[in-house]
N, C-alpha and C. Protein backbone atom coordinates (compact mmCIF):
# COMPACT_ATOMS: atom_id res chain seq x y z
N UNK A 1 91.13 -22.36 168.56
CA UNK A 1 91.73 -22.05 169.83
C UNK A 1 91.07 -22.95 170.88
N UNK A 2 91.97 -23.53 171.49
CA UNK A 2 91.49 -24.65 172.27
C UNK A 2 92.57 -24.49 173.69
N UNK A 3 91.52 -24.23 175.08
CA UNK A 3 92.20 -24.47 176.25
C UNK A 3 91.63 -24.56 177.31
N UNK A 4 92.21 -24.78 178.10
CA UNK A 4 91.20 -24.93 179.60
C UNK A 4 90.86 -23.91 180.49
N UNK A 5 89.81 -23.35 181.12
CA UNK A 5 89.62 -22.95 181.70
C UNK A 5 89.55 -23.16 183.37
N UNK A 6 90.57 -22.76 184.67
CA UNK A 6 90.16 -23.64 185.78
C UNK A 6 89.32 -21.93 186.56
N UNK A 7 88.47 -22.56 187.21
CA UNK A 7 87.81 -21.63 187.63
C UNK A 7 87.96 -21.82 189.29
N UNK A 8 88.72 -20.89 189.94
CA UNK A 8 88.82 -21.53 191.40
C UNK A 8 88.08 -21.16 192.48
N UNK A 9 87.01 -20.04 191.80
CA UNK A 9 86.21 -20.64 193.28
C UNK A 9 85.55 -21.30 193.34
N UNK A 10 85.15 -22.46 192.57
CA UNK A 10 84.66 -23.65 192.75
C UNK A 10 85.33 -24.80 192.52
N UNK A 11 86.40 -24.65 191.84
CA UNK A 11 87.43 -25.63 191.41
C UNK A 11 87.26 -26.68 190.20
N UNK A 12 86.22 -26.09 189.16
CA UNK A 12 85.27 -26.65 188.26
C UNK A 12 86.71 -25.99 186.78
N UNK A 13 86.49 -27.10 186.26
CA UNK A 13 87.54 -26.78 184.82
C UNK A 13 86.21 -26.79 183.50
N UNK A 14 86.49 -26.32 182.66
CA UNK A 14 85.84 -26.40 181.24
C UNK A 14 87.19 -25.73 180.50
N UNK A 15 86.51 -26.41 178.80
CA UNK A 15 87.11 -26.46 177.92
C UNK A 15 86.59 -24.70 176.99
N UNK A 16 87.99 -24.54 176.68
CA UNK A 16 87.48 -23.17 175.52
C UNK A 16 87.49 -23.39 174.25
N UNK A 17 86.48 -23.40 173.51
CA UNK A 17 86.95 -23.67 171.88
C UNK A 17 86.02 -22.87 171.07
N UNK A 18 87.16 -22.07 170.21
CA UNK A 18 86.35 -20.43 169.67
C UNK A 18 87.53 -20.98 168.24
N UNK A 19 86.69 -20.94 167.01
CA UNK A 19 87.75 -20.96 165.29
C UNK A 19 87.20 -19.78 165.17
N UNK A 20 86.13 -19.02 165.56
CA UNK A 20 85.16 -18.20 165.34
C UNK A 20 85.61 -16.49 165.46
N UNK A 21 86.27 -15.48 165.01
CA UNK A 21 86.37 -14.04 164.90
C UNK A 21 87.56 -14.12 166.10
N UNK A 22 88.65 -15.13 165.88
CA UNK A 22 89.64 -14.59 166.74
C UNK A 22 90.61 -13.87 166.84
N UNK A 23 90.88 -13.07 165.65
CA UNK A 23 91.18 -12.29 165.65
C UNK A 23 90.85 -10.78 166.67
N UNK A 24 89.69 -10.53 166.79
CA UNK A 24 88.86 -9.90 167.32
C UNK A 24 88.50 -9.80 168.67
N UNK A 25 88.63 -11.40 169.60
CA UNK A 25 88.24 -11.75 170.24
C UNK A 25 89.17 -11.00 171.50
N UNK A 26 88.50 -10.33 172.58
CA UNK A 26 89.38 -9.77 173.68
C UNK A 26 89.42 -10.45 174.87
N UNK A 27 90.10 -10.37 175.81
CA UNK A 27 90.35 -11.10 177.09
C UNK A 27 88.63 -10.71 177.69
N UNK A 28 87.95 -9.52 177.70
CA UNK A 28 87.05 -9.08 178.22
C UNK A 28 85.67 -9.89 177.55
N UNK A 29 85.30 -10.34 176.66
CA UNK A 29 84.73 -11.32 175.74
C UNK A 29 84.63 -12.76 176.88
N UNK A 30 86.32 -13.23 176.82
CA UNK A 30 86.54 -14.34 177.24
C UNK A 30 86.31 -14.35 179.01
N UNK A 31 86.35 -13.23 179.55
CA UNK A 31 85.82 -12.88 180.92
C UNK A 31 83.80 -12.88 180.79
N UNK A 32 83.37 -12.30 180.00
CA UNK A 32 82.09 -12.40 179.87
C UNK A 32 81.36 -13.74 179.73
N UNK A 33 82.24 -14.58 178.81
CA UNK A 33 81.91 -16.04 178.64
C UNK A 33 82.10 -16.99 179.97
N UNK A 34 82.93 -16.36 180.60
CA UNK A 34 83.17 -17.24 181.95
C UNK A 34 82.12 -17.01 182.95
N UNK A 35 81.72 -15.62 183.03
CA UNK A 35 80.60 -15.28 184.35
C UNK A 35 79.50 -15.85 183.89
N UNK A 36 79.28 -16.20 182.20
CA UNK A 36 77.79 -16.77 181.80
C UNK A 36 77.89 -18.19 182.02
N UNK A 37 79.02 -18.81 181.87
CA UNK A 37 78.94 -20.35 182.10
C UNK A 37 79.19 -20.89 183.57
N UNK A 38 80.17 -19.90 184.75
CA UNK A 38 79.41 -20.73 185.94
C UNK A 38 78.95 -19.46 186.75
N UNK A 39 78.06 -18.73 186.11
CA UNK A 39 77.02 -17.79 186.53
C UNK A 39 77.40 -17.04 187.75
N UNK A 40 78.52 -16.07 187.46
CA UNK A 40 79.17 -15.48 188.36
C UNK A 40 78.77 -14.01 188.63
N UNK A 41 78.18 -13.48 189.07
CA UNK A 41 77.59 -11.69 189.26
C UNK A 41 78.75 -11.17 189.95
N UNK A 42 79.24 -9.67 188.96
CA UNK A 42 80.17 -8.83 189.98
C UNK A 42 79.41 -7.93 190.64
N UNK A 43 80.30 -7.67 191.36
CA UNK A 43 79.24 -6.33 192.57
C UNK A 43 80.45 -5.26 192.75
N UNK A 44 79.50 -3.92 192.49
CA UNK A 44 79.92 -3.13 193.05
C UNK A 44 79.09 -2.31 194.19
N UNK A 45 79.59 -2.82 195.52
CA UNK A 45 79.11 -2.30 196.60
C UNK A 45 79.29 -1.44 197.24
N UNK A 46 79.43 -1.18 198.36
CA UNK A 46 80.10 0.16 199.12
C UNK A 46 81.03 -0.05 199.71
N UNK A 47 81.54 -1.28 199.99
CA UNK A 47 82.64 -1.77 200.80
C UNK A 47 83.59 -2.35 199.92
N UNK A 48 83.24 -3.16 198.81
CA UNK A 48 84.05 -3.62 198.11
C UNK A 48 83.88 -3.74 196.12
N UNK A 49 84.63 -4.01 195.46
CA UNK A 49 83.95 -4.37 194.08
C UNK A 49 84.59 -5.70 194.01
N UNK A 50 83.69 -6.62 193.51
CA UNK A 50 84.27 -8.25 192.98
C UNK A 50 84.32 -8.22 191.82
N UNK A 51 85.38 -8.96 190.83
CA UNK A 51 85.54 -8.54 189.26
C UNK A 51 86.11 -10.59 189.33
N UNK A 52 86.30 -10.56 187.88
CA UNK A 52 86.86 -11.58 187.57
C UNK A 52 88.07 -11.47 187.12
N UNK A 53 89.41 -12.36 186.96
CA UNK A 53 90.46 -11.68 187.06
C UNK A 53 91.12 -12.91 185.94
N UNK A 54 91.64 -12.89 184.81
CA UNK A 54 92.30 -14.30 184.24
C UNK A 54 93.83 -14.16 184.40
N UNK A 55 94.54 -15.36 184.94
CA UNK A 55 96.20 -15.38 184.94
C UNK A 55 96.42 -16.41 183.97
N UNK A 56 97.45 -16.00 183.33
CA UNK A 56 98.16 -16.96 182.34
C UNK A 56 99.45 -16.65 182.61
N UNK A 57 100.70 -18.37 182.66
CA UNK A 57 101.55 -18.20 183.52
C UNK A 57 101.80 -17.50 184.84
N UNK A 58 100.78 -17.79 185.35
CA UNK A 58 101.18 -16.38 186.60
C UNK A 58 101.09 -15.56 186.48
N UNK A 59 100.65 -14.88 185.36
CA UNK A 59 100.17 -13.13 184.93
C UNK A 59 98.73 -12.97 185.07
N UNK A 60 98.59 -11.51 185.62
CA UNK A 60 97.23 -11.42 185.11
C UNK A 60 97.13 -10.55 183.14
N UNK A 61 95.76 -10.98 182.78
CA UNK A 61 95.84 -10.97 181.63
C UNK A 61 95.04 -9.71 181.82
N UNK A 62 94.99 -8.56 180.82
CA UNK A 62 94.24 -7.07 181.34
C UNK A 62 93.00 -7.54 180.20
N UNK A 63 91.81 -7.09 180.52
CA UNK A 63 90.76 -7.01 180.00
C UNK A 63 90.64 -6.53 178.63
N UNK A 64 91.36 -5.20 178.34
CA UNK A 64 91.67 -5.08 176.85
C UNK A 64 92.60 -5.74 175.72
N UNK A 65 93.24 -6.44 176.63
CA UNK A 65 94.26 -7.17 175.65
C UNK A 65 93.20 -7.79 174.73
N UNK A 66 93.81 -8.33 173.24
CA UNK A 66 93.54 -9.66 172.63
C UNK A 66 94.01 -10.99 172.60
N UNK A 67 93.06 -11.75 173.00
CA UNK A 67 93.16 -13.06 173.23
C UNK A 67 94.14 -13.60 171.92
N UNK A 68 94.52 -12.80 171.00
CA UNK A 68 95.17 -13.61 170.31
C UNK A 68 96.50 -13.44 170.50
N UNK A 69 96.76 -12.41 170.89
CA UNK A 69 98.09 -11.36 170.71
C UNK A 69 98.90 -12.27 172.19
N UNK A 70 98.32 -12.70 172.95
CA UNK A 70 99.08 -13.76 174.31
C UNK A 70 98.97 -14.77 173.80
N UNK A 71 99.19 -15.49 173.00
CA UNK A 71 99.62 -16.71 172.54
C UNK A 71 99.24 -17.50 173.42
N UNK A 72 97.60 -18.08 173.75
CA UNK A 72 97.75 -18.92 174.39
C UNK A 72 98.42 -19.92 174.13
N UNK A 73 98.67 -21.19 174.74
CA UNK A 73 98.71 -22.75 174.16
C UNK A 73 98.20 -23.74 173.88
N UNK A 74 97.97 -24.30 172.79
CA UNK A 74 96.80 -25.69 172.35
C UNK A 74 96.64 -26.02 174.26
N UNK A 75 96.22 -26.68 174.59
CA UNK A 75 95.38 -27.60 175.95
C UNK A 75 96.89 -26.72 177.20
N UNK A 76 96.40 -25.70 177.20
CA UNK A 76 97.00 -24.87 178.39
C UNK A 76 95.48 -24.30 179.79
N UNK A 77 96.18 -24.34 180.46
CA UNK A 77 94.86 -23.84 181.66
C UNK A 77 95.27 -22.25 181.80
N UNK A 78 93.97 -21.64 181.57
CA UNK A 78 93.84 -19.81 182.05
C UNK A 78 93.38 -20.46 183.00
N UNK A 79 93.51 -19.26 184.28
CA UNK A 79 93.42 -19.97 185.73
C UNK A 79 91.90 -18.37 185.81
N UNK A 80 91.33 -18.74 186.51
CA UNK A 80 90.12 -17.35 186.58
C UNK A 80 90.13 -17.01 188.59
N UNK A 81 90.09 -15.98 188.66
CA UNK A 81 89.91 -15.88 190.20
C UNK A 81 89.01 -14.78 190.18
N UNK A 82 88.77 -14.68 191.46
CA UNK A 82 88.05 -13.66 191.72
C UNK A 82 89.13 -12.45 192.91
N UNK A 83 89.12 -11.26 192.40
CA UNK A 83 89.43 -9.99 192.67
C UNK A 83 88.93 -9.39 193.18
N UNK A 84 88.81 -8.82 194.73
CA UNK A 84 88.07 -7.89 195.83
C UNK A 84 88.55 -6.91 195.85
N UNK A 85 88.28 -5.79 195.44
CA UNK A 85 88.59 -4.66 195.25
C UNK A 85 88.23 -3.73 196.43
N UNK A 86 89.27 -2.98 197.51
CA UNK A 86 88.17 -2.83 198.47
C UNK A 86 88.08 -1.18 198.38
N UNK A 87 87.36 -0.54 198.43
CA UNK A 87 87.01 0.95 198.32
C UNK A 87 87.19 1.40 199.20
N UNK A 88 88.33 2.54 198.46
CA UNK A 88 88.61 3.59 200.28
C UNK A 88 87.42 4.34 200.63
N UNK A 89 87.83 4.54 202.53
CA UNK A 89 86.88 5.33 202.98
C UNK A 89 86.81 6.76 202.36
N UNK A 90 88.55 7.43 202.24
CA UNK A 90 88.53 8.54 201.92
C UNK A 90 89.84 8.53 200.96
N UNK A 91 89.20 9.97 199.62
CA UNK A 91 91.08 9.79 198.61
C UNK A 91 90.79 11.58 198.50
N UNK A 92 92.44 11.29 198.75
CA UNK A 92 92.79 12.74 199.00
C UNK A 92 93.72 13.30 198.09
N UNK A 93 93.56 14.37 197.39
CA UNK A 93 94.60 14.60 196.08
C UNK A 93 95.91 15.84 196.88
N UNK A 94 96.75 15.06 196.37
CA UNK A 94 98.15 16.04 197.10
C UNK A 94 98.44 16.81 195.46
N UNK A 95 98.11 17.90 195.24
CA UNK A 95 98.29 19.02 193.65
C UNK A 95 99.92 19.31 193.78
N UNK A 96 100.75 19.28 195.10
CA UNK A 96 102.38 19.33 194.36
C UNK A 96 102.91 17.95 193.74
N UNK A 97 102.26 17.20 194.11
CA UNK A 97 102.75 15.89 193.23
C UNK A 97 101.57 14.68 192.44
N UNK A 98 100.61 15.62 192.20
CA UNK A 98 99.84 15.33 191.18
C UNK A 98 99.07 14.01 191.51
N UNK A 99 99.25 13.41 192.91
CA UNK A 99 98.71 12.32 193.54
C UNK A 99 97.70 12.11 193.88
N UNK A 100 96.58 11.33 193.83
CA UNK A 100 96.09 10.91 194.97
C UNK A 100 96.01 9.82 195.99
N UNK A 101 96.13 9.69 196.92
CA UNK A 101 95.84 8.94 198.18
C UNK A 101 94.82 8.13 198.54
N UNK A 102 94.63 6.95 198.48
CA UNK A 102 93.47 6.06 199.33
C UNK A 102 93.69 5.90 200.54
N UNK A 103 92.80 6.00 201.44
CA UNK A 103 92.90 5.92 202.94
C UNK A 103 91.98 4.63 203.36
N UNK A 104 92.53 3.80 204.21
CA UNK A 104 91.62 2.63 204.28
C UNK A 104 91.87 2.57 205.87
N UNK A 105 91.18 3.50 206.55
CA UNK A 105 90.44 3.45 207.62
C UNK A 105 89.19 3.64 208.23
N UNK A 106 89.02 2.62 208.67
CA UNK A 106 87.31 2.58 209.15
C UNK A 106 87.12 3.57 210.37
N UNK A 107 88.09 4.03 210.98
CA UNK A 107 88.05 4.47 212.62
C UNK A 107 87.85 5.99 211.99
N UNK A 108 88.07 6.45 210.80
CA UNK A 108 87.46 8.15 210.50
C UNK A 108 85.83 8.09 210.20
N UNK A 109 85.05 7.97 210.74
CA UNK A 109 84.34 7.80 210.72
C UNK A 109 83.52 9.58 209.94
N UNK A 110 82.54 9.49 209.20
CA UNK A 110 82.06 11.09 207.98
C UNK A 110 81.75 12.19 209.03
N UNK A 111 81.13 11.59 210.02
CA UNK A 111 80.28 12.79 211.08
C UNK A 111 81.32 12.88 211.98
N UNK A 112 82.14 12.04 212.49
CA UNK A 112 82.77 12.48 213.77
C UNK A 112 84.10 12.97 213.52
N UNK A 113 84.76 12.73 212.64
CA UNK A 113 86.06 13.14 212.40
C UNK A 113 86.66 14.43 212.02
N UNK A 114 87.37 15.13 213.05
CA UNK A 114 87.76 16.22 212.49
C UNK A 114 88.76 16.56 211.28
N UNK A 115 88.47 17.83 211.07
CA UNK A 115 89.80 17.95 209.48
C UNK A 115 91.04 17.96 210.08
N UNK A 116 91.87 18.03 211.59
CA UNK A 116 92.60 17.89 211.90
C UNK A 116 93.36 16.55 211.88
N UNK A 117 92.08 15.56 212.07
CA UNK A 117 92.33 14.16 212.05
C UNK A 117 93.17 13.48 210.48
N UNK A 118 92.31 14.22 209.72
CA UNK A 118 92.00 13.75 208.24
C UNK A 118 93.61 14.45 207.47
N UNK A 119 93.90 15.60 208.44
CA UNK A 119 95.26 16.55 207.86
C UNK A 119 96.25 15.26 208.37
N UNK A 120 96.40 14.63 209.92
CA UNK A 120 97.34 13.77 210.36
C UNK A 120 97.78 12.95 209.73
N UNK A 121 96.64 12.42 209.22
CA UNK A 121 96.43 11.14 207.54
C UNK A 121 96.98 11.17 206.85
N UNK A 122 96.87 12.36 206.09
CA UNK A 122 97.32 13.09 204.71
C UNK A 122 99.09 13.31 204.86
N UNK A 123 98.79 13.42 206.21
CA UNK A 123 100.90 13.85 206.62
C UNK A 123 101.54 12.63 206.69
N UNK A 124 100.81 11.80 207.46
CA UNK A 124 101.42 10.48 207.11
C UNK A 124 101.23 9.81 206.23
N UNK A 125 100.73 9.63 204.77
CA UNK A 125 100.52 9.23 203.69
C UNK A 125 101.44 9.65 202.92
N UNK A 126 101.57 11.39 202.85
CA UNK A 126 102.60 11.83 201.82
C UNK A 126 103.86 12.26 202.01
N UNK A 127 103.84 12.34 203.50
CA UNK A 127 105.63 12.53 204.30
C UNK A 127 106.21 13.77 204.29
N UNK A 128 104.79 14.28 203.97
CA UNK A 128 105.10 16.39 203.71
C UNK A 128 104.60 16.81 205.77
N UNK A 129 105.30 17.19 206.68
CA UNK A 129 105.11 17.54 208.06
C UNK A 129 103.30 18.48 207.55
N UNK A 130 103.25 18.39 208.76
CA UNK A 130 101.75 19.03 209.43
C UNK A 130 101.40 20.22 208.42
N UNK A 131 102.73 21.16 209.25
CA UNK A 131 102.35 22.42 208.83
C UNK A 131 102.40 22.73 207.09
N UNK A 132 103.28 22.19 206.81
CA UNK A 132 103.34 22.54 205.01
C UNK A 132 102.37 22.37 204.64
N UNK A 133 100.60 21.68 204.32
CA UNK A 133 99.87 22.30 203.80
C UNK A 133 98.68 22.37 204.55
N UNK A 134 97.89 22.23 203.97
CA UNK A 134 96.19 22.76 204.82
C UNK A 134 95.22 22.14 203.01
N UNK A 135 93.91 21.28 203.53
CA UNK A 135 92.69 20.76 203.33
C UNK A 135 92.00 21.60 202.80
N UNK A 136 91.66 21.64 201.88
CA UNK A 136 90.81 22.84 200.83
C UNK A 136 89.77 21.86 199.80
N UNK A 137 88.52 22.16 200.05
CA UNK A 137 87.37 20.97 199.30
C UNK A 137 87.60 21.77 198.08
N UNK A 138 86.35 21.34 196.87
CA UNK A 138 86.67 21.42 195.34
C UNK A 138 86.30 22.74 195.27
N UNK A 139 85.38 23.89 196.28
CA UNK A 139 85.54 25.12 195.68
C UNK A 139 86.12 26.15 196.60
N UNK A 140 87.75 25.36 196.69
CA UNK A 140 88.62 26.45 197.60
C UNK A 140 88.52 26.97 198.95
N UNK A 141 87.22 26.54 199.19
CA UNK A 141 87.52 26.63 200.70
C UNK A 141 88.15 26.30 201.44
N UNK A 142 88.87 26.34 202.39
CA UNK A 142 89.63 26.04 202.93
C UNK A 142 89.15 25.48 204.37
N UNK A 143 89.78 24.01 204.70
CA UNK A 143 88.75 23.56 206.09
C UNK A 143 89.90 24.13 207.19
N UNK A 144 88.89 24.03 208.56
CA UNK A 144 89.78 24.32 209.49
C UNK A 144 89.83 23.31 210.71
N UNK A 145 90.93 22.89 211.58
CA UNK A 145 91.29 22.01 211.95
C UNK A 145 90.07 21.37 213.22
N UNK A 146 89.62 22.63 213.66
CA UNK A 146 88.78 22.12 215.14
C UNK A 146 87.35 21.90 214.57
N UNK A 147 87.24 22.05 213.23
CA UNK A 147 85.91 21.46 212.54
C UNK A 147 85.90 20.37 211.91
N UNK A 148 84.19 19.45 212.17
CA UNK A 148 84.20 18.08 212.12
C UNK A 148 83.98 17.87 210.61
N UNK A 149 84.03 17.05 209.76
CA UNK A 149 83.67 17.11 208.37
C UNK A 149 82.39 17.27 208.22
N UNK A 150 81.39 16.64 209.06
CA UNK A 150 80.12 16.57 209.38
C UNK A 150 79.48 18.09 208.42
N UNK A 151 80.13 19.48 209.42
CA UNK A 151 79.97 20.65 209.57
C UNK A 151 79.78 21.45 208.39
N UNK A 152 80.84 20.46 207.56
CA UNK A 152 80.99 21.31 205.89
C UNK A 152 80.09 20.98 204.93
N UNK A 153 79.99 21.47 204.05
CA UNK A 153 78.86 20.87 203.14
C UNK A 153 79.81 20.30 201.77
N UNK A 154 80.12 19.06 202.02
CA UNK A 154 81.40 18.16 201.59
C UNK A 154 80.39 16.71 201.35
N UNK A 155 80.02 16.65 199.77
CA UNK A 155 79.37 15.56 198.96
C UNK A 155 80.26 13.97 199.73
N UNK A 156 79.60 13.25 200.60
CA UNK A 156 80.40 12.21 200.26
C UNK A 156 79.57 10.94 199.23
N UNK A 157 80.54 10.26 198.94
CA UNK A 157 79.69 9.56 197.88
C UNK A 157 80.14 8.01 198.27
N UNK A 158 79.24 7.71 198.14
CA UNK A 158 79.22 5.67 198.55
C UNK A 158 79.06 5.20 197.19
């Protein structure tokens, strides 16, 4: 198996050549071999996660696939990028439709924001009006609107 690798955040190409267990061999393998050869660290931070990402034809290729089963092509380029993943502030599970919600606002800030604020969110996210439901943490309590999240004893996790 023989192909190119272009790596674009540096714009540096190398060659792939594996006769070696390809059967076996997974896209996640061939992602591991790439961060060791131009020494790439992912992060998972609090603001964001960086991953490595491979497209072939314009696809991305998923990490569990096998590298054999996509047919690469003799002297074809996998293109590699990098993927910013950005982590919501807050995810909110709607239980009539089995959802949850990422919220990607910085302006709710953990201490100052009331559950009234956080209900407005939730209404405009899932298109269910105000009143149809009400904010309940994981042991049923139920929050109430003129209290700040601060107030509750509500795990947040970074």
């Amino acid at each position: 198996m023989h192909f190119l690798v272009y790596f674009a955040p540096t714009g540096e190409r190398t060659i792939y050549h594996n006769e070696e267990n390809v059967e076996k061999l997974k896209v996640q393998d061939l992602i591991d071999w790439i961060s060791e050869r131009f020494h790439f660290e992912t992060s998972n931070g609090e603001i964001d996660n960086r991953r490595l990402s491979l497209l072939y034809e314009n696809t991305e290729i998923q990490p569990t696939w096998f590298v054999q089963d996509i047919n690469i092509r003799f002297g074809a380029t996998v293109r590699c990028v990098v993927i910013e993943d950005r982590i919501p502030e807050y995810r909110l599970f709607l239980p009539i439709r089995n959802e949850t919600f990422d919220v990607f606002d910085s302006t709710l800030h953990p201490i100052e924001t009331t559950i009234l604020q956080l209900r407005v969110v939730a209404s405009r996210k899932s298109g269910l009006p105000l009143s149809a439901f009400r904010l309940i943490n994981d042991r049923n309590n139920e929050l109430f609107d003129h209290i700040r999240l601060s107030q509750y004893d509500i795990g947040l996790y970074f």
